[in-house]
N, C-alpha and C. Protein backbone atom coordinates (compact mmCIF):
# COMPACT_ATOMS: atom_id res chain seq x y z
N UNK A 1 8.69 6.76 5.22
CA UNK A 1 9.97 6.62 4.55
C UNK A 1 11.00 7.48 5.28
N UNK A 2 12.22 6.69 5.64
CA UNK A 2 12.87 7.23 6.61
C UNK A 2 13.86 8.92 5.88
N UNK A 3 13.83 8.57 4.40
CA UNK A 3 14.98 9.71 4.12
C UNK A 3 14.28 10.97 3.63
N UNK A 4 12.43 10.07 3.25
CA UNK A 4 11.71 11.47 2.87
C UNK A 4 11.55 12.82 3.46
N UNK A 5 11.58 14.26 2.50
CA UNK A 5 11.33 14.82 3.12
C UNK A 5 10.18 15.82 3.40
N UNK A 6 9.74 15.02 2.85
CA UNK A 6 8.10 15.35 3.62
C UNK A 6 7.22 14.61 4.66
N UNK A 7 8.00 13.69 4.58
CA UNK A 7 7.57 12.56 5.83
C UNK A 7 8.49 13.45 7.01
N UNK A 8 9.43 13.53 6.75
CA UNK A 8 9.80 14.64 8.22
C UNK A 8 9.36 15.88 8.52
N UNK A 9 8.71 16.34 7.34
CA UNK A 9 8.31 17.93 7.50
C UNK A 9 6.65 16.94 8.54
N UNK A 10 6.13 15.71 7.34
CA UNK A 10 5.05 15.61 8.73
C UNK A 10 5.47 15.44 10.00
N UNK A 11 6.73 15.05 10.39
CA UNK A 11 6.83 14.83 11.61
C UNK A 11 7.39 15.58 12.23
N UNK A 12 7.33 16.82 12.12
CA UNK A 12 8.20 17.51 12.89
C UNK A 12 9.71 17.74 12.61
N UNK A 13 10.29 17.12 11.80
CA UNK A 13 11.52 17.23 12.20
C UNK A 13 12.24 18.09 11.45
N UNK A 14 11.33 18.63 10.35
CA UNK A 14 11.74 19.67 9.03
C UNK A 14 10.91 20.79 8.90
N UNK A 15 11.31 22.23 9.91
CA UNK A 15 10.29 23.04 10.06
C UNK A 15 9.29 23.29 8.73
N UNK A 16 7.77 23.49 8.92
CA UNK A 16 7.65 24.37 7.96
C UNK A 16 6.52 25.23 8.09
N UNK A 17 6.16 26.23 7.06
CA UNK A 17 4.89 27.07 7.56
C UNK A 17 3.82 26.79 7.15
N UNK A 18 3.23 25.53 8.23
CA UNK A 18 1.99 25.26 8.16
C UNK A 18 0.77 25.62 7.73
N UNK A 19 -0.52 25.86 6.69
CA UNK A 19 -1.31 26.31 6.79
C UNK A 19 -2.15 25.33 6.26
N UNK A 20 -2.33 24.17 6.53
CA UNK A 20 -3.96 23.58 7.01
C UNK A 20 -2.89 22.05 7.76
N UNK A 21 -3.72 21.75 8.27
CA UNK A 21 -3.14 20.37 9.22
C UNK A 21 -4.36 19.44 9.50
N UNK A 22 -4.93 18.29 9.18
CA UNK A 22 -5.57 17.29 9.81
C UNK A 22 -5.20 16.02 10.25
N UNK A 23 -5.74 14.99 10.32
CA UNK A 23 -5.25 13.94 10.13
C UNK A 23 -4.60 13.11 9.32
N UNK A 24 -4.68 13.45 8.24
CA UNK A 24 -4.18 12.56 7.63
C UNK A 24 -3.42 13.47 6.21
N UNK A 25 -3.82 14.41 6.33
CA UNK A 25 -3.31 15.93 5.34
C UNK A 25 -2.31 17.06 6.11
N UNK A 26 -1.78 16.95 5.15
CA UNK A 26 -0.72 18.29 5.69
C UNK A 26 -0.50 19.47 4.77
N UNK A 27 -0.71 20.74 4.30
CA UNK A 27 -0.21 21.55 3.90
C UNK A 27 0.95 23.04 4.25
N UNK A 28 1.87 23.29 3.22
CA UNK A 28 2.69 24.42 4.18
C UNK A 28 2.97 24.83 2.80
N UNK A 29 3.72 26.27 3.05
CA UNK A 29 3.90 26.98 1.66
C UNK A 29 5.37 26.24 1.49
N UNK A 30 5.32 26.34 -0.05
CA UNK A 30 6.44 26.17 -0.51
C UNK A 30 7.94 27.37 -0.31
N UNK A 31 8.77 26.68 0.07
CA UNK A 31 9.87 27.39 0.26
C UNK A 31 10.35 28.25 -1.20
N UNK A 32 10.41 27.75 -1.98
CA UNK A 32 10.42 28.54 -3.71
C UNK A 32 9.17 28.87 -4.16
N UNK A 33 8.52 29.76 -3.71
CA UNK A 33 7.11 30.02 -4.02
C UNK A 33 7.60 30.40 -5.52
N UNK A 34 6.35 30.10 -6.58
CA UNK A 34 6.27 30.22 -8.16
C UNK A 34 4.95 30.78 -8.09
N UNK A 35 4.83 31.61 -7.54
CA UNK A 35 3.51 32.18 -7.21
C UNK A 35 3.25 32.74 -5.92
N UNK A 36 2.35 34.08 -5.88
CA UNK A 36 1.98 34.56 -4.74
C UNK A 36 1.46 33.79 -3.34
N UNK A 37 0.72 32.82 -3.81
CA UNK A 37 0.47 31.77 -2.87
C UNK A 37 1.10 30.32 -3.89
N UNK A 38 1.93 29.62 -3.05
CA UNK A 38 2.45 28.75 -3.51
C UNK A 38 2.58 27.34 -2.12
N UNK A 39 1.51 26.64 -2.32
CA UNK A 39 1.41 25.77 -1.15
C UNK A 39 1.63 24.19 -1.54
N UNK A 40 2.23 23.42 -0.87
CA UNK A 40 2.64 21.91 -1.40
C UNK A 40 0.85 21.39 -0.02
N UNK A 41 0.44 20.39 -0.57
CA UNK A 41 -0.50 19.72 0.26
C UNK A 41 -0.15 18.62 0.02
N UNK A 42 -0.03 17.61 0.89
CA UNK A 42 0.82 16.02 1.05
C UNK A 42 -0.33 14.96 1.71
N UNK A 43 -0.36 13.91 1.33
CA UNK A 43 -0.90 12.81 2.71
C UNK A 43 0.48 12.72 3.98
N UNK A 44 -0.22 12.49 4.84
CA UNK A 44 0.57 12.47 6.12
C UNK A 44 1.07 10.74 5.76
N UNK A 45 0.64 9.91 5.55
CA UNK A 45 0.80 8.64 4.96
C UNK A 45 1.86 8.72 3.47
N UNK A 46 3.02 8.34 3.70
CA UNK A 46 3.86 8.25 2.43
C UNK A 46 3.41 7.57 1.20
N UNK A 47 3.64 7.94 -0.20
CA UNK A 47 3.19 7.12 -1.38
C UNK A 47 4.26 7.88 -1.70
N UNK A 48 4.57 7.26 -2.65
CA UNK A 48 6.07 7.56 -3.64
C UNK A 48 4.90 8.68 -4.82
N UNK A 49 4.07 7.82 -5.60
CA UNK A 49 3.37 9.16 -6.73
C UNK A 49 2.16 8.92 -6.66
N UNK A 50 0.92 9.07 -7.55
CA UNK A 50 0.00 9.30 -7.84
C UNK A 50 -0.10 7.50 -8.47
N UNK A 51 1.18 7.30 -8.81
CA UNK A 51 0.47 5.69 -9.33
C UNK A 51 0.40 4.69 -8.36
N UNK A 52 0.61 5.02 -6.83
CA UNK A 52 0.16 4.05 -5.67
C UNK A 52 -0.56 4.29 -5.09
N UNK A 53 -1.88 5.51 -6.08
CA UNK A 53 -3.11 5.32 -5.53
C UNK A 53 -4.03 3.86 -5.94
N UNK A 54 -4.98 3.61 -5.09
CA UNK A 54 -5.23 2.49 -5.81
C UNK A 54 -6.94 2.54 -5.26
N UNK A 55 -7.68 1.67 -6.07
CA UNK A 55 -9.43 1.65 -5.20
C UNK A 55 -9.62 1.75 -3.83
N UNK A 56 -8.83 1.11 -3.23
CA UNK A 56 -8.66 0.70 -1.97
C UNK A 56 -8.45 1.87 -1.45
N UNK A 57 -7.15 2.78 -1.44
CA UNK A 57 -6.59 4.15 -0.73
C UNK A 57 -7.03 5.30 -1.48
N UNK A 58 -8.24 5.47 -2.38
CA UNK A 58 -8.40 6.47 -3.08
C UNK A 58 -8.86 7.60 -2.37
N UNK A 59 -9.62 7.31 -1.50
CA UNK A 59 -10.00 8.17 -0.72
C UNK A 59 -9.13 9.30 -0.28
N UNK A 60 -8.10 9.21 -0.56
CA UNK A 60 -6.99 10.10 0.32
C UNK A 60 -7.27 11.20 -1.16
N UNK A 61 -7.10 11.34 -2.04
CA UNK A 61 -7.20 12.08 -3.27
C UNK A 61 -8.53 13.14 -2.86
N UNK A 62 -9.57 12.53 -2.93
CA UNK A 62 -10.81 13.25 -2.36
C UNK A 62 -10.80 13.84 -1.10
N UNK A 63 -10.21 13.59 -0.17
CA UNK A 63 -9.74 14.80 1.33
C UNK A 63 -8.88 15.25 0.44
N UNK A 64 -7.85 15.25 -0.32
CA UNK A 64 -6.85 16.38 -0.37
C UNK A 64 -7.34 17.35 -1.25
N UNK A 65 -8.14 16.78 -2.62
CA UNK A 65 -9.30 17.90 -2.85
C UNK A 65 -9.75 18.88 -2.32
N UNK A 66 -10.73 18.51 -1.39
CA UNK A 66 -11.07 19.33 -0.10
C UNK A 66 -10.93 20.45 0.52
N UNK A 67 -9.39 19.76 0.98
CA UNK A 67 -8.21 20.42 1.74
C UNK A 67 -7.82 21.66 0.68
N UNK A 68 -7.64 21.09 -0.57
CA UNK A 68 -7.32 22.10 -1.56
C UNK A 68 -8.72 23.08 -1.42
N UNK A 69 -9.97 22.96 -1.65
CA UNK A 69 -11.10 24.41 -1.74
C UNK A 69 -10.78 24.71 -0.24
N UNK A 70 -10.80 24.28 0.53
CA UNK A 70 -10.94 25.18 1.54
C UNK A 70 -9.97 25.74 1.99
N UNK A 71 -8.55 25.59 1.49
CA UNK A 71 -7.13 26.11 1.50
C UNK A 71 -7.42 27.59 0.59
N UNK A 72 -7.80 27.39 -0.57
CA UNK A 72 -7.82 28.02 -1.51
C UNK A 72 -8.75 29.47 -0.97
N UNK A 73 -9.96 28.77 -0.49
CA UNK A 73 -10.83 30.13 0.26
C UNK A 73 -10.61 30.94 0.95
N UNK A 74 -9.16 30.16 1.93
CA UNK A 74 -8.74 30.96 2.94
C UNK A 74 -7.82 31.50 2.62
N UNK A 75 -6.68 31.42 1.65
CA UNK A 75 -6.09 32.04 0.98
C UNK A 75 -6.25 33.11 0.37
N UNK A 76 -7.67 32.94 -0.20
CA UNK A 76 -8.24 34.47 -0.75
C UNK A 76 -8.36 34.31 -2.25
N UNK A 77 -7.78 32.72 -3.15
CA UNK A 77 -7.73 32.58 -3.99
C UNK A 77 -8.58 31.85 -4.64
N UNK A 78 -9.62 31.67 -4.66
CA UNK A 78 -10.68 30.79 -5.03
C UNK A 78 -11.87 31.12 -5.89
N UNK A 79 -11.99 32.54 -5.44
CA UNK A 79 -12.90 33.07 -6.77
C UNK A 79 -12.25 33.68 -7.91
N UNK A 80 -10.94 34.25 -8.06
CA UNK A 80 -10.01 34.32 -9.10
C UNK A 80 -9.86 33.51 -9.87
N UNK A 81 -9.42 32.12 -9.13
CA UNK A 81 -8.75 30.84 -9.94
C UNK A 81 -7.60 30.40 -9.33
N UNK A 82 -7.26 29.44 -9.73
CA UNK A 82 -6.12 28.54 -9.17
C UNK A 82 -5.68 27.46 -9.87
N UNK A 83 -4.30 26.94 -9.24
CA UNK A 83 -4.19 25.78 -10.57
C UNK A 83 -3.50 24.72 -9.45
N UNK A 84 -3.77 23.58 -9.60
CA UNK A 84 -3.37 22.43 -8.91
C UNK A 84 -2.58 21.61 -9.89
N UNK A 85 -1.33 21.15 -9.61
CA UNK A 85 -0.10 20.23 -10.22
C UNK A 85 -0.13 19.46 -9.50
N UNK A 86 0.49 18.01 -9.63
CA UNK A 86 0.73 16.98 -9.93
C UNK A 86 1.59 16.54 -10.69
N UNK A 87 2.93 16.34 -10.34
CA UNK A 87 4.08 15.85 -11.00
C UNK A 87 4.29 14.42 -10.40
N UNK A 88 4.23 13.61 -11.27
CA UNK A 88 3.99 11.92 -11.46
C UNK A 88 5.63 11.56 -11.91
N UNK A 89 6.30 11.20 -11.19
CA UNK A 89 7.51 10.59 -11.59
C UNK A 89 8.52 11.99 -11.87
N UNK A 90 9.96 11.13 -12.05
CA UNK A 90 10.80 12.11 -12.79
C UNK A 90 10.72 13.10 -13.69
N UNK A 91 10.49 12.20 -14.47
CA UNK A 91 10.61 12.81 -16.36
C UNK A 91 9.23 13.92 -16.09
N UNK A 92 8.44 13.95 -15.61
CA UNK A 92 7.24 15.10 -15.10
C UNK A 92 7.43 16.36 -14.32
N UNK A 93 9.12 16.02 -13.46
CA UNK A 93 9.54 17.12 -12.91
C UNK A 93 9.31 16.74 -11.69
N UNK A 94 8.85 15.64 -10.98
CA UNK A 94 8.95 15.20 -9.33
C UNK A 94 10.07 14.99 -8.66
N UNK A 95 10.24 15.93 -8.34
CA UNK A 95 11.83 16.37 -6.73
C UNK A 95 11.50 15.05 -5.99
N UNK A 96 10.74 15.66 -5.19
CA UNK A 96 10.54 14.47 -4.08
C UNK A 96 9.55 13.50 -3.83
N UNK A 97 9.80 12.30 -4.02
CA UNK A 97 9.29 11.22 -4.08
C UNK A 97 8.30 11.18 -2.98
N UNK A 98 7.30 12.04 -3.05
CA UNK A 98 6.15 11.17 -1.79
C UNK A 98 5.06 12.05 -2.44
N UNK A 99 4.04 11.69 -2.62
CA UNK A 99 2.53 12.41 -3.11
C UNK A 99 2.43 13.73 -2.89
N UNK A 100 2.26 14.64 -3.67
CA UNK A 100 2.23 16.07 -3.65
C UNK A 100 1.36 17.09 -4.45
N UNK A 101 0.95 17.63 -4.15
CA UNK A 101 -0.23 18.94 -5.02
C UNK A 101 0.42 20.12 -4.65
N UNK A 102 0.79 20.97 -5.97
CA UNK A 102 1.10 22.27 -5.62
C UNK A 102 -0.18 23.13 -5.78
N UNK A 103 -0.62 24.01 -5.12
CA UNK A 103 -1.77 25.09 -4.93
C UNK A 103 -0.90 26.03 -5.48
N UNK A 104 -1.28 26.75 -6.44
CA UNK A 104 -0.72 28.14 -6.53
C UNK A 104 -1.80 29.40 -7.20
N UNK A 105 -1.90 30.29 -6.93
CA UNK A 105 -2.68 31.61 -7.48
C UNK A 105 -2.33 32.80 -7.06
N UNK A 106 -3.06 33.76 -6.71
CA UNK A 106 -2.77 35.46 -6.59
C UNK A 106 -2.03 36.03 -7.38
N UNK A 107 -2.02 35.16 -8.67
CA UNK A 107 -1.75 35.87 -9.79
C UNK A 107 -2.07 35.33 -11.36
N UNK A 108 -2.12 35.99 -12.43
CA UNK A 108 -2.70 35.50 -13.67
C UNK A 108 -1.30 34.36 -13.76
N UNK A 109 -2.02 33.29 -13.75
CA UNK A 109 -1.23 32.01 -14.30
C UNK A 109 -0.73 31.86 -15.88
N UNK A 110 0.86 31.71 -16.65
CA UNK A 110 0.71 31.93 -17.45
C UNK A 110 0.38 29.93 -18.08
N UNK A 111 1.06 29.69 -19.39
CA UNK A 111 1.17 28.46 -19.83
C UNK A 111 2.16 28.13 -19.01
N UNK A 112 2.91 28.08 -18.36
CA UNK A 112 4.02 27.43 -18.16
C UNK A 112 4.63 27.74 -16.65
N UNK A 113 3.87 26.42 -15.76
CA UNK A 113 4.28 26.74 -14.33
C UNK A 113 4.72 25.08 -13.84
N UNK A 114 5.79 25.43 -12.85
CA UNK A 114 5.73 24.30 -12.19
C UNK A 114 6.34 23.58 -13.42
């Protein structure tokens, strides 16, 4: 998607601070961290939300899983705890329209994040 901007952060064209990269996954910290570690993890492949996953492309959910424990380990946040979001549309609080997981921990999470 040409105006997304996380489709440009995958491509280069929207610096950011990288910390895990594969093929088809991208993670970097969030610029408004809401938390000590505050990381967005994306498919490198655009989807507008969580409702254009489908049987077919599910697989991408299960690598970003993944991507999330072993983000989380290296972070340092994984035997503490952590909390993974998912904002599905507007009215849920979704900025930007392309598939997104916020990682956040290194600190007691209260009710009300994200």
């Amino acid at each position: 998607m040409e105006d997304c901007l996380f489709c440009k952060i995958v491509k280069g064209e929207v610096p950011s601070t990288k910390v895990y990269e594969d093929d088809e996954i991208l993670a970097f910290k969030d610029v408004n961290p809401m938390a000590p570690v505050h990381i967005l993890v994306v498919p490198k492949k655009h989807y507008n939300d969580i409702t254009e996953i489908t049987e077919e492309n599910a697989d991408i959910i299960k690598k970003i899983i993944l991507a999330i424990n072993k983000i989380a380990k290296e972070q340092g946040i994984a035997d503490k705890g952590y909390r993974i979001i998912n904002n599905c549309k507007e009215e849920a609080g979704q900025t930007v329209k392309h598939l997104h997981f916020h990682l956040l921990g290194g600190k007691k999470l209260g009710d009300k994040m994200c």
